[in-house]
C-alpha atoms as a PDB file:
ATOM      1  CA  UNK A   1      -8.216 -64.150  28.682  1.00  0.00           C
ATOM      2  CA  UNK A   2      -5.470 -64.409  30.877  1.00  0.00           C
ATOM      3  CA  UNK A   3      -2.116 -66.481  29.442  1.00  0.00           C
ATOM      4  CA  UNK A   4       0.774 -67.816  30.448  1.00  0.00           C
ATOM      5  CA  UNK A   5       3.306 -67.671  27.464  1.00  0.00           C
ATOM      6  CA  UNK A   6       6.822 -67.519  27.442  1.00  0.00           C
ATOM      7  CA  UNK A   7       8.981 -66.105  24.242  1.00  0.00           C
ATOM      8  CA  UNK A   8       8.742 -69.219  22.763  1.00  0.00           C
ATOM      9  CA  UNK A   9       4.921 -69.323  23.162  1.00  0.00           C
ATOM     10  CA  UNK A  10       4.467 -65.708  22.123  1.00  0.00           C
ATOM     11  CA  UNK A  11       6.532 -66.366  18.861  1.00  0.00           C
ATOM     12  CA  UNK A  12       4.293 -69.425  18.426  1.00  0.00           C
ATOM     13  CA  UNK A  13       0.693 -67.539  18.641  1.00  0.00           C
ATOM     14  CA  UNK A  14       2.504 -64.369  16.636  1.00  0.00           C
ATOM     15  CA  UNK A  15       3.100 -66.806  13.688  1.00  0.00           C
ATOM     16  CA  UNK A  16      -0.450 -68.615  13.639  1.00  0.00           C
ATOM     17  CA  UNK A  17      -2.639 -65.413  13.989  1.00  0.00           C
ATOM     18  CA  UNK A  18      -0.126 -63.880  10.920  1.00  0.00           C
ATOM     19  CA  UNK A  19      -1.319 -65.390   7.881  1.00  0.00           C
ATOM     20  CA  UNK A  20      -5.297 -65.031   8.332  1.00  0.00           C
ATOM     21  CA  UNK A  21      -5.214 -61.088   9.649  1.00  0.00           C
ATOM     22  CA  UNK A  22      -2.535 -60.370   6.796  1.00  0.00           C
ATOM     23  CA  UNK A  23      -4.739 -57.969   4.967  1.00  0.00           C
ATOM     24  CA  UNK A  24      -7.230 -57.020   7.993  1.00  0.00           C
ATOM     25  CA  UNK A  25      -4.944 -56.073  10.676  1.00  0.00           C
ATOM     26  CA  UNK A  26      -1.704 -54.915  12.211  1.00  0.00           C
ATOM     27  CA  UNK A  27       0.624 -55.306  15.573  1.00  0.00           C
ATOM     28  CA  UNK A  28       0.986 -51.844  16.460  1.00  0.00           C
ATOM     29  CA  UNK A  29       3.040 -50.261  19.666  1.00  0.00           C
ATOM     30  CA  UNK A  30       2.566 -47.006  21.176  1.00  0.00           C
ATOM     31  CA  UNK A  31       5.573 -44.728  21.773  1.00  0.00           C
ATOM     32  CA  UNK A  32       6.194 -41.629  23.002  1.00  0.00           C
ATOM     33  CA  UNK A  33       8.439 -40.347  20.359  1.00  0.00           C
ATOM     34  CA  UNK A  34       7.134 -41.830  17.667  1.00  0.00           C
ATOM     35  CA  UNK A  35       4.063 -41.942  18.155  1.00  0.00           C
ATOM     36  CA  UNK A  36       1.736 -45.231  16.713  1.00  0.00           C
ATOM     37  CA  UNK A  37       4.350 -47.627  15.464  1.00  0.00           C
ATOM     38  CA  UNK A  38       2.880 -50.458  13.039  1.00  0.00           C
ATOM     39  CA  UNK A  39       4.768 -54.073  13.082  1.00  0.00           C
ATOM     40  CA  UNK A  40       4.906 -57.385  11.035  1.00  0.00           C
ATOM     41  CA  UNK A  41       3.980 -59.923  14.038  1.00  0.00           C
ATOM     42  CA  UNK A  42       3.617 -59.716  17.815  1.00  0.00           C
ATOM     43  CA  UNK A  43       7.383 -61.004  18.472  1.00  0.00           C
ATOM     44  CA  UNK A  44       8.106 -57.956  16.654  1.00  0.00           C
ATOM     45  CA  UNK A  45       5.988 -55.472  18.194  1.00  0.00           C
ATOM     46  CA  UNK A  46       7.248 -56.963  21.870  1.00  0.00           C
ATOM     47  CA  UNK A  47      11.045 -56.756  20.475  1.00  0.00           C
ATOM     48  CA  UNK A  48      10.122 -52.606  20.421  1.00  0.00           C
ATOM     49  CA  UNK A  49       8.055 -52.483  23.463  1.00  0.00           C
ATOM     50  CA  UNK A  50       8.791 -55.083  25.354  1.00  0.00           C
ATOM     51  CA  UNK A  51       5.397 -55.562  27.689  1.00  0.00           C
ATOM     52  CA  UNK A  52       2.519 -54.773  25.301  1.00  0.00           C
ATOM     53  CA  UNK A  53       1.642 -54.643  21.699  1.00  0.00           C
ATOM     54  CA  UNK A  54      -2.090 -53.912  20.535  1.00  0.00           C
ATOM     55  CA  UNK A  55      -3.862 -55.554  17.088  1.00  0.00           C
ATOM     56  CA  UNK A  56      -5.825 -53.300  15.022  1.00  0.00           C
ATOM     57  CA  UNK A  57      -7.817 -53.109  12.028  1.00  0.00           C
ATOM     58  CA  UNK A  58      -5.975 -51.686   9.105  1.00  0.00           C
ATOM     59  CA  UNK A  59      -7.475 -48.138   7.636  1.00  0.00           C
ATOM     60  CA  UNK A  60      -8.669 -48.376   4.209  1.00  0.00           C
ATOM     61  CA  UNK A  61      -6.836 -45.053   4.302  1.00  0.00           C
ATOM     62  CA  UNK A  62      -4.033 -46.108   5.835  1.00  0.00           C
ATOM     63  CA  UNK A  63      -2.963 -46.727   9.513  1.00  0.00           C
ATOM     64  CA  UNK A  64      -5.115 -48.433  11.807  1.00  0.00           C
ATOM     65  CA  UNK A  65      -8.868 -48.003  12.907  1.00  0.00           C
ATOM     66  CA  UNK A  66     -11.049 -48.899  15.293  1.00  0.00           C
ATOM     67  CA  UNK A  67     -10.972 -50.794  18.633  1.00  0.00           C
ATOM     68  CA  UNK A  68      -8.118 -52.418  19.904  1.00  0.00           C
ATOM     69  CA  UNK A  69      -6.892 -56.149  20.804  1.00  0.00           C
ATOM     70  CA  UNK A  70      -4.307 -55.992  23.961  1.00  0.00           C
ATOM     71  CA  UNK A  71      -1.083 -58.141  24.337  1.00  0.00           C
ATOM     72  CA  UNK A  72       0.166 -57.811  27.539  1.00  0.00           C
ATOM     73  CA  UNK A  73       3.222 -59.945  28.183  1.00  0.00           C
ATOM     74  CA  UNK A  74       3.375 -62.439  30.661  1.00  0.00           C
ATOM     75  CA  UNK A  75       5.409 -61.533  33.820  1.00  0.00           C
ATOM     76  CA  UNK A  76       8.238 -64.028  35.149  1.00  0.00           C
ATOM     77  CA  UNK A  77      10.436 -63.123  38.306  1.00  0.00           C
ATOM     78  CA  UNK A  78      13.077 -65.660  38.094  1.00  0.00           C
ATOM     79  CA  UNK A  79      16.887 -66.869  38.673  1.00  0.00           C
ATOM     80  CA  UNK A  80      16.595 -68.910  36.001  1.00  0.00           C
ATOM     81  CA  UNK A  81      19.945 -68.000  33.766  1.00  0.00           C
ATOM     82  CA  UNK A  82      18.688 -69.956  30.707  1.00  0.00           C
ATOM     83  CA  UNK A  83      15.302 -68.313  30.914  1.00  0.00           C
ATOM     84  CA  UNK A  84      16.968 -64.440  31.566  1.00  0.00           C
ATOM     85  CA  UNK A  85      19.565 -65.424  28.643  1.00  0.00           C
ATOM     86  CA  UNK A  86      16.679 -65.838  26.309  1.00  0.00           C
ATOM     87  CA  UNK A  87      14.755 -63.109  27.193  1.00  0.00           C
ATOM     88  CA  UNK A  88      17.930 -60.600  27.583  1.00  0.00           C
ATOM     89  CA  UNK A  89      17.234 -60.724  31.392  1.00  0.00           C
ATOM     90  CA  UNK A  90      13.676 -58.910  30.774  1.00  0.00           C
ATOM     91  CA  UNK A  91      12.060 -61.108  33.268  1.00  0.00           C
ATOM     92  CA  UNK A  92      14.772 -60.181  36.230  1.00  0.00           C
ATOM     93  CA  UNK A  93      15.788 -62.370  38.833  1.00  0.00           C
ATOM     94  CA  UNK A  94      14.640 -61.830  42.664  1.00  0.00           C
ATOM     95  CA  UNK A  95      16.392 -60.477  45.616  1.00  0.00           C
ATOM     96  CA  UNK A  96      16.075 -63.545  47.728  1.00  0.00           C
ATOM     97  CA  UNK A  97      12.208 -64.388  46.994  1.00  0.00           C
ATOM     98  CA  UNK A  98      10.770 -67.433  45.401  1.00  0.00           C
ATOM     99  CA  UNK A  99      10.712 -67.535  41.653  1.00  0.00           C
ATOM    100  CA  UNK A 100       6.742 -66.632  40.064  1.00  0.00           C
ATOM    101  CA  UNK A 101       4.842 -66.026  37.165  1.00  0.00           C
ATOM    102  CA  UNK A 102       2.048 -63.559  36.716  1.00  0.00           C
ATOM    103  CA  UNK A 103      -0.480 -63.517  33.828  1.00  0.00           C
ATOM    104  CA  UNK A 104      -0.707 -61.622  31.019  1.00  0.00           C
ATOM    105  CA  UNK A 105      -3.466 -61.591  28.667  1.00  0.00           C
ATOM    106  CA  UNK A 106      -5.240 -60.932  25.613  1.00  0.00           C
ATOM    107  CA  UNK A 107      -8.053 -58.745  25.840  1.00  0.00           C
ATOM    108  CA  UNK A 108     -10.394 -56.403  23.976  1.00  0.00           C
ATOM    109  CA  UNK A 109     -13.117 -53.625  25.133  1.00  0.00           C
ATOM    110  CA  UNK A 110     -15.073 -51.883  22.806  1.00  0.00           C
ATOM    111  CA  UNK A 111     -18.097 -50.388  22.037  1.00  0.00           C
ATOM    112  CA  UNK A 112     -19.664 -50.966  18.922  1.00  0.00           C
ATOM    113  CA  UNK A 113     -22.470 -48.452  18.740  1.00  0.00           C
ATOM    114  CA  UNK A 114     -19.413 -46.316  18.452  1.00  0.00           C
ATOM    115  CA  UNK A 115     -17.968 -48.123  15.204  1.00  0.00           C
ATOM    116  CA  UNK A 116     -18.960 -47.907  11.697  1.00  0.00           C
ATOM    117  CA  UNK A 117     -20.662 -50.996  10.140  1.00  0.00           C
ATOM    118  CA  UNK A 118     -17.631 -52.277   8.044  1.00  0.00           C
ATOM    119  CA  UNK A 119     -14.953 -51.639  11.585  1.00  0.00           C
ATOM    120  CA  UNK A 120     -18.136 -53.962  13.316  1.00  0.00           C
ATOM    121  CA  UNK A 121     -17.893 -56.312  10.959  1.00  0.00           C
ATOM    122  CA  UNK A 122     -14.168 -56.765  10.674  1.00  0.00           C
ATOM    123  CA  UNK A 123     -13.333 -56.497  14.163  1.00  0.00           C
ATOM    124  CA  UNK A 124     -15.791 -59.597  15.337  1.00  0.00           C
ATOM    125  CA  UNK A 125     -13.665 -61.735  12.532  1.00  0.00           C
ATOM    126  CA  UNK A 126     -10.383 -60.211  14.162  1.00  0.00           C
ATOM    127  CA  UNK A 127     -11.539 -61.362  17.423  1.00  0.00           C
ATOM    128  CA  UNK A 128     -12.487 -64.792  16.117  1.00  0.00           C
ATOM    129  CA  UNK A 129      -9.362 -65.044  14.631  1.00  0.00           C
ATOM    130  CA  UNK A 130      -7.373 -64.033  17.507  1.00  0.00           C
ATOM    131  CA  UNK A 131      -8.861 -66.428  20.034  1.00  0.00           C
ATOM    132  CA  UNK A 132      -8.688 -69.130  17.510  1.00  0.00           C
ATOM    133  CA  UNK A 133      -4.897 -68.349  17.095  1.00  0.00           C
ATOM    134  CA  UNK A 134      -4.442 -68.144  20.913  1.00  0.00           C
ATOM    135  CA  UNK A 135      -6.162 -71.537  21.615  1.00  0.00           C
ATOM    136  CA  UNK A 136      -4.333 -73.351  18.684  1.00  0.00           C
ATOM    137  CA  UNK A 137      -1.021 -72.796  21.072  1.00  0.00           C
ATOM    138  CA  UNK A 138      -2.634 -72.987  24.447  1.00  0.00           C
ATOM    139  CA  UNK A 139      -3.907 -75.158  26.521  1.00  0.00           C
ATOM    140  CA  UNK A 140      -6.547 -74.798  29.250  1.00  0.00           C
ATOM    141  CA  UNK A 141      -4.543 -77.025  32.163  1.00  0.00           C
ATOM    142  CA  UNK A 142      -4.330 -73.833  34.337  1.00  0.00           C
ATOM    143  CA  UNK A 143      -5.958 -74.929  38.206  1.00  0.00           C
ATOM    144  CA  UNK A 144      -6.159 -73.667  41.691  1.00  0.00           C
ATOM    145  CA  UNK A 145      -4.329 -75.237  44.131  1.00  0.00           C
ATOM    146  CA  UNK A 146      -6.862 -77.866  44.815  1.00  0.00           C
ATOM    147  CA  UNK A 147      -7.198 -78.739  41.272  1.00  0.00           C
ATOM    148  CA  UNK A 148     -10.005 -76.571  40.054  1.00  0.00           C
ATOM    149  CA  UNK A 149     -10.437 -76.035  36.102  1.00  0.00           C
ATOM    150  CA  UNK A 150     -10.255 -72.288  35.557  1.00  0.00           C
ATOM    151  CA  UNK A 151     -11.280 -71.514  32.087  1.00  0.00           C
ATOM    152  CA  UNK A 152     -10.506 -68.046  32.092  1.00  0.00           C
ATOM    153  CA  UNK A 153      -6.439 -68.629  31.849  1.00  0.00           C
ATOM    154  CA  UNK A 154      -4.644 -70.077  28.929  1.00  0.00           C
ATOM    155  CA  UNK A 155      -1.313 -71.464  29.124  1.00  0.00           C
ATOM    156  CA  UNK A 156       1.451 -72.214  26.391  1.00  0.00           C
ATOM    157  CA  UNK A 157       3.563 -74.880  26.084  1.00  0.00           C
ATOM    158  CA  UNK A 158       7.145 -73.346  26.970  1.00  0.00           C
ATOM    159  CA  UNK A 159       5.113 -71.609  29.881  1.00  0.00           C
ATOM    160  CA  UNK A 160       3.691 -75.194  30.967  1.00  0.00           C
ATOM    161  CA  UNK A 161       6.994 -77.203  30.662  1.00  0.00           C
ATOM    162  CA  UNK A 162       9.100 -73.808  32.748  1.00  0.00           C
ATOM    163  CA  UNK A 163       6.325 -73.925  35.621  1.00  0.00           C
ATOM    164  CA  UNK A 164       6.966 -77.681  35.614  1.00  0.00           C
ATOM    165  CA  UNK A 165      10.054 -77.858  36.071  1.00  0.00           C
ATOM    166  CA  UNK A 166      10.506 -75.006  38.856  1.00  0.00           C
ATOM    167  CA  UNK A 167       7.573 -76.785  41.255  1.00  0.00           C
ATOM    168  CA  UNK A 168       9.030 -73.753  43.186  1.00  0.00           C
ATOM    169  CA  UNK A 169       7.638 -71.245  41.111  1.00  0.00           C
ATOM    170  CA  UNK A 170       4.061 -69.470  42.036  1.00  0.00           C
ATOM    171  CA  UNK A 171       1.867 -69.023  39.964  1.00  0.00           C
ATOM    172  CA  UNK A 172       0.105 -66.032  40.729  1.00  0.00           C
ATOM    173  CA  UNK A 173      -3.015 -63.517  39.831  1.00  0.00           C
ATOM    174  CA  UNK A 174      -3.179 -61.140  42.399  1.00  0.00           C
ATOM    175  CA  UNK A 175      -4.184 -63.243  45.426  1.00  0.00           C
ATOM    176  CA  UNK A 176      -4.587 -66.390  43.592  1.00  0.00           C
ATOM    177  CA  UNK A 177      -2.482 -68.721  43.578  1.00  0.00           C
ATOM    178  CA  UNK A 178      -2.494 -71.097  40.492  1.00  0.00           C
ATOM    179  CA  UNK A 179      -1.096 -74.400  39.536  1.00  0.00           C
ATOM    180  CA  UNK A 180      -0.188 -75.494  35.653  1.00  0.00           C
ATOM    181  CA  UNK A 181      -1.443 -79.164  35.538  1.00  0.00           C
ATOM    182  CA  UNK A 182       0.744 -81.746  34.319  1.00  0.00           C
ATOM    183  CA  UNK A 183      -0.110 -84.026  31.309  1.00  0.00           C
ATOM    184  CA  UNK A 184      -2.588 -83.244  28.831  1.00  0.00           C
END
């Protein structure tokens, strides 16, 4: 699913999907020194990385197990000096282009005639639970140009009310160029 979801957003879905995956699963980052780093919430995990943070069942054992859930932070190319102030000027401002926004998204691949019966089980509720959590803070009023519904994109509320008030800004996916639809 491809989202649009500023800090604001990303904080909102990060508390929602915290309660019911308490005891099933984990934010974890990946980094090079430290190897598999576990967090509380997503806002946390992104605080450490920055662009991407994955969800995992926890281990009975410990750590985390089986396949994974990808955050990947939505991108933002901006002048905006409120917007770079609250994200510590991650999403930089252009040399002289237009301002944009790029999806990111929540995804998942896995195989599960590679998992055990119990990692199966769980991980179909952790999906369930993440979607759930993502379209509780979310909308669907992503369009093309010409005003057609696309399903596939999600879009949160600080997102919507930034892309509305910068008409300027593109929204983009590769080639496609997107609109956030007012109202709703």
């Amino acid at each position: 699913m491809a989202t649009f979801m500023l800090p604001a957003d990303v904080a909102a879905f990060s508390e929602v999907v915290a309660e019911p995956i308490a005891d099933l699963a984990s934010w974890e980052t990946h980094d090079r020194t430290a190897g598999v780093v576990l967090h509380n919430s997503l806002s946390e995990a992104l605080l450490h990385n920055g662009v991407q943070a994955f969800l995992r069942l926890l281990g009975r054992e410990g750590g985390t197990v089986g396949p994974l859930i990808q955050y990947l932070h939505t991108s933002v190319f901006t002048k905006d000096e409120d917007l770079l102030a609250a994200t510590g000027g991650r999403y930089r401002p252009l040399g002289g282009e237009g301002e944009k926004m790029e999806p990111g998204r929540l995804a998942f691949k896995w195989f599960p005639e590679d998992q055990t019966d119990c990692v199966r089980r769980d991980f179909v509720v952790l999906v369930d639970l993440a979607w759930k959590a993502l379209q509780k803070v979310t909308s669907p009023h992503v369009t093309t140009v010409d005003g057609k519904p696309l399903r596939r994109y999600r879009v949160g509320p600080a997102a919507k009310a930034w892309a509305l008030k910068h008409p300027e800004c593109v929204l983009r996916d590769g080639g496609l160029v997107l609109k956030v639809k007012d109202g709703g």
